[in-house]
Protein backbone atom coordinates (compact mmCIF):
# COMPACT_ATOMS: atom_id res chain seq x y z
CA UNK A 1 51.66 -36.10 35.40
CA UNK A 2 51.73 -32.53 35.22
CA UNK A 3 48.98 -30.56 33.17
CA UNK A 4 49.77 -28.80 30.36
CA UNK A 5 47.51 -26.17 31.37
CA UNK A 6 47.11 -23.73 34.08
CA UNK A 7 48.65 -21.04 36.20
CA UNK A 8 52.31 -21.98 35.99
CA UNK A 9 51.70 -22.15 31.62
CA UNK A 10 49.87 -18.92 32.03
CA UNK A 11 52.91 -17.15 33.94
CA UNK A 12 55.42 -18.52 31.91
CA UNK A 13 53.77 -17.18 28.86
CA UNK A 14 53.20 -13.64 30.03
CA UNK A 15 56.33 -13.35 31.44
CA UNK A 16 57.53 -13.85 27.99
CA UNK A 17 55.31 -11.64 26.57
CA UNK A 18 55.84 -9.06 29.32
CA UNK A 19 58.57 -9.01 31.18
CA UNK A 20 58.27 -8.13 34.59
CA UNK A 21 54.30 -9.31 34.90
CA UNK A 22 55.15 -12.25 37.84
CA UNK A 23 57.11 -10.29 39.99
CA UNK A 24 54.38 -7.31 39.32
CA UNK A 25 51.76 -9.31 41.24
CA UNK A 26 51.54 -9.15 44.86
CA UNK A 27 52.75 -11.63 47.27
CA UNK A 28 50.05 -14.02 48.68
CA UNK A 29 47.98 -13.31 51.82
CA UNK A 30 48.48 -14.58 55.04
CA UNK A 31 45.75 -16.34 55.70
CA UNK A 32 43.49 -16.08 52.70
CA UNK A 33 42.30 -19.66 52.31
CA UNK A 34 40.91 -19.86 55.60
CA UNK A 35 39.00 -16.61 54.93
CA UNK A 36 37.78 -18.24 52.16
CA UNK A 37 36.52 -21.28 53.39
CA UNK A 38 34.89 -19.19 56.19
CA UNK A 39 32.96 -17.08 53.78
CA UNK A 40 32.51 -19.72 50.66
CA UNK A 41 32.71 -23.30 52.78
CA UNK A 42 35.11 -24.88 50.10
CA UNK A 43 37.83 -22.81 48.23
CA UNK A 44 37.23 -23.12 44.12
CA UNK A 45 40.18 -25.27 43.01
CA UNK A 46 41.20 -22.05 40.44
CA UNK A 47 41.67 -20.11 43.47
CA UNK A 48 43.77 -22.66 44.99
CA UNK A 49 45.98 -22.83 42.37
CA UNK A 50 46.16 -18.91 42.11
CA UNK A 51 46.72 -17.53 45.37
CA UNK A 52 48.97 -20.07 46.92
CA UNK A 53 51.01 -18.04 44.16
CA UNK A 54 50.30 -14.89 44.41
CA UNK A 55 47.59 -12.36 45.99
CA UNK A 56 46.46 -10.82 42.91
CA UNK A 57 47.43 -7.08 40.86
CA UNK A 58 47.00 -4.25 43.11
CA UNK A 59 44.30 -2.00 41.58
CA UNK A 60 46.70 0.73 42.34
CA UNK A 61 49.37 -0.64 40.62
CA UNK A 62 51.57 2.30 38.57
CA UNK A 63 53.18 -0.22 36.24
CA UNK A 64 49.66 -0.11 33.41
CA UNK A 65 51.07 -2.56 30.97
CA UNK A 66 51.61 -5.03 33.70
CA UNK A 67 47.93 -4.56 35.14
CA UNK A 68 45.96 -7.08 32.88
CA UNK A 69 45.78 -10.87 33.41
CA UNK A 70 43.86 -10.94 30.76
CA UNK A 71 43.00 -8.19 28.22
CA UNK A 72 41.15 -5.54 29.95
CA UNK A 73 40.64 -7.37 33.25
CA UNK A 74 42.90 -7.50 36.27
CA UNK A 75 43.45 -10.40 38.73
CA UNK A 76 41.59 -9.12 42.09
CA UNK A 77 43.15 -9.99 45.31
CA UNK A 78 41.95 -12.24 48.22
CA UNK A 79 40.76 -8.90 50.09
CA UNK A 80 38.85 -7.90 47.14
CA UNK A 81 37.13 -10.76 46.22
CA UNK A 82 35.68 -11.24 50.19
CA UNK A 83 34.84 -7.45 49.99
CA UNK A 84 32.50 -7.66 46.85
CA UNK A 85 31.44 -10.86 47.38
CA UNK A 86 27.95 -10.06 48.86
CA UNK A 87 27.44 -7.75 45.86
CA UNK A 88 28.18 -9.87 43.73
CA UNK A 89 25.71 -12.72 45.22
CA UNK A 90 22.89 -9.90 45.02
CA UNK A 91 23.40 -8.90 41.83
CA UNK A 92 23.97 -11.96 39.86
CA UNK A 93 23.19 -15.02 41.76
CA UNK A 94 19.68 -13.50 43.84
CA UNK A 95 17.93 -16.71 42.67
CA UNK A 96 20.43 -19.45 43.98
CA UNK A 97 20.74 -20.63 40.67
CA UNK A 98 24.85 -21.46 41.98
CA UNK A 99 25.66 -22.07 45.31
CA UNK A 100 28.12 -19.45 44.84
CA UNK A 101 29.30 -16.78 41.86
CA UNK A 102 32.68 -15.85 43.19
CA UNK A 103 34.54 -12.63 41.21
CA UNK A 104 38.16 -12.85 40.73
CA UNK A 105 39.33 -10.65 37.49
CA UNK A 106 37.40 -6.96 37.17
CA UNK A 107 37.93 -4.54 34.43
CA UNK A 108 37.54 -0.82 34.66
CA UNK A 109 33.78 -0.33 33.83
CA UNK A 110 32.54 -2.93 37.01
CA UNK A 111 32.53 -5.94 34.84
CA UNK A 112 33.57 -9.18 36.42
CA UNK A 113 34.62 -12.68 35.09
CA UNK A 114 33.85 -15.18 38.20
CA UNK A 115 33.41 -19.19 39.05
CA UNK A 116 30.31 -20.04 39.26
CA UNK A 117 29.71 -23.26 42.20
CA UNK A 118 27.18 -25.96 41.65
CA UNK A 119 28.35 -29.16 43.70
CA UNK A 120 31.80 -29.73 42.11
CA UNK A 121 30.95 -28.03 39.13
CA UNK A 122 33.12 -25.24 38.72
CA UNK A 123 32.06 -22.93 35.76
CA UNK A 124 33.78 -19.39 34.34
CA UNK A 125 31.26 -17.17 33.58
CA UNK A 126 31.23 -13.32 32.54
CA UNK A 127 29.49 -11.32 34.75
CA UNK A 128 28.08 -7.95 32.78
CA UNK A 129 24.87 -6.44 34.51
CA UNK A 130 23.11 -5.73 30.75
CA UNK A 131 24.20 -9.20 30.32
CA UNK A 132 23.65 -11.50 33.70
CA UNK A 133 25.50 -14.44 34.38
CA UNK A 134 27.30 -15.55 30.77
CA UNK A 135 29.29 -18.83 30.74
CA UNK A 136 32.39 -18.54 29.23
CA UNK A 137 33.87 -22.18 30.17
CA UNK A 138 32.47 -25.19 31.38
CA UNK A 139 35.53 -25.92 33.57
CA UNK A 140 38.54 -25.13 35.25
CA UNK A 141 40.67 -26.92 32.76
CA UNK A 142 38.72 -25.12 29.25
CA UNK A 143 39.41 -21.30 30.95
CA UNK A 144 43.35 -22.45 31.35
CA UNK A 145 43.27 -23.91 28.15
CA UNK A 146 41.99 -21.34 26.74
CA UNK A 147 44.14 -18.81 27.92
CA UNK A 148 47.44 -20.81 27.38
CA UNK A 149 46.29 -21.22 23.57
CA UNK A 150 45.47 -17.43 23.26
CA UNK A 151 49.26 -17.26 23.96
CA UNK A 152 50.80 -19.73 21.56
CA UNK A 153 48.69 -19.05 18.94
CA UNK A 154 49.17 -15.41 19.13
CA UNK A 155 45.84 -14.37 19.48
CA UNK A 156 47.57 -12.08 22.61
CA UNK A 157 49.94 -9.36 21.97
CA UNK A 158 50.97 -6.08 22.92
CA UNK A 159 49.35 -3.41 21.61
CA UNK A 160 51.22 -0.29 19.97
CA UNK A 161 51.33 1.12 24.32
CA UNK A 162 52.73 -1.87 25.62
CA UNK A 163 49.16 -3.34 26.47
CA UNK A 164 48.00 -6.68 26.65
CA UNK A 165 45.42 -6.56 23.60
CA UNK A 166 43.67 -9.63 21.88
CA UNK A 167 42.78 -10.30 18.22
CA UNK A 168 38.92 -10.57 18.88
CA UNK A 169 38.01 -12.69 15.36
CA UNK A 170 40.95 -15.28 16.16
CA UNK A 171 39.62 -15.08 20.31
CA UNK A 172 36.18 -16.46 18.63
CA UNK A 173 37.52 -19.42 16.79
CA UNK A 174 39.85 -20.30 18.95
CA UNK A 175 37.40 -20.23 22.08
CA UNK A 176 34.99 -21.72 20.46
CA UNK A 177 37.27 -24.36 19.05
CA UNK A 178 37.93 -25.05 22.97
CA UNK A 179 34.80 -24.45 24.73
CA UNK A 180 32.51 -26.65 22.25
CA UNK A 181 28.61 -25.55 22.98
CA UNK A 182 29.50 -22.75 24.72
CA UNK A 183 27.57 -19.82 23.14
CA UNK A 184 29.50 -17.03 24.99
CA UNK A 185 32.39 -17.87 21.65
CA UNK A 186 29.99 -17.88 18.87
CA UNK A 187 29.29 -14.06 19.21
């Protein structure tokens, strides 16, 4: 049975939002999983399902409106997350409380959203450095539900510009509808 939710849903909607966002990504890297499992040992499942797809928005990408995955952050690619990775370790994760924080959206101002590794446990968390390590969803499944819903019930749209933009009170409810005990959503 297929899921509902996830990275097919997620393209689908934004290509109806914004027409032109799939083939604006970059074509996946030769050779990026086994990068990955060199660096991280096992490959988060989210990444899996995202870069078999694609290899992430080019930060030099000319095309603006097309530059968000989600509102104010851009999808990093494969070379990208492996370059910052070390950085991001030292900064956020210096006391091993995950056996890996791995970035893989960045907005402009150095901010990150990343999984965060325990065992199986794959977590979304923020990554802010006034704020630490945030978790935003407890799973895989909650951050592409999430997402998916922010679509349908229209809490996404294009601003005035032609940017992705988000209505931040329905974001609240309907995140913390979603990710139940997550405090990141009760803001």
């Amino acid at each position: 049975m297929k899921n509902k939710y996830g990275f097919e849903s997620f393209l689908k909607l934004s290509e109806e939002m914004r027409n032109g966002y799939t083939d604006s990504l970059n074509k996946p890297e030769n050779g990026w999983e086994k990068d990955f499992k060199t660096k991280f040992k096992t490959v988060p499942s989210l990444f899996s399902e995202i870069y078999n797809v694609c290899g992430g928005t080019d930060p030099e990408k000319e095309a603006q409106e097309l530059f968000d995955f989600v509102p104010g952050y851009r999808l990093m690619t494969p070379t990208e997350i492996l370059e910052t990775y070390e950085e991001i370790q030292e900064l956020y994760n210096s006391d091993n409380e995950y056996e890996s924080v791995i970035a893989f959206l960045q907005d402009f101002s150095g901010n990150f959203m990343a999984v965060a590794k325990s065992g199986k446990k794959e977590q979304i968390v923020s990554l802010v450095p006034e704020e630490g390590v945030v978790v935003m969803h407890d799973n895989v499944e909650a951050f592409w539900e999430t997402i998916v819903k922010f679509y349908t019930e229209k809490v996404y749209f294009l601003d005035e510009d032609g940017y992705l933009s988000s209505d931040f009170d329905l974001e609240g409810e309907i995140g913390a509808e979603i990710n139940k005990g997550i405090d990141f959503w009760n803001k």
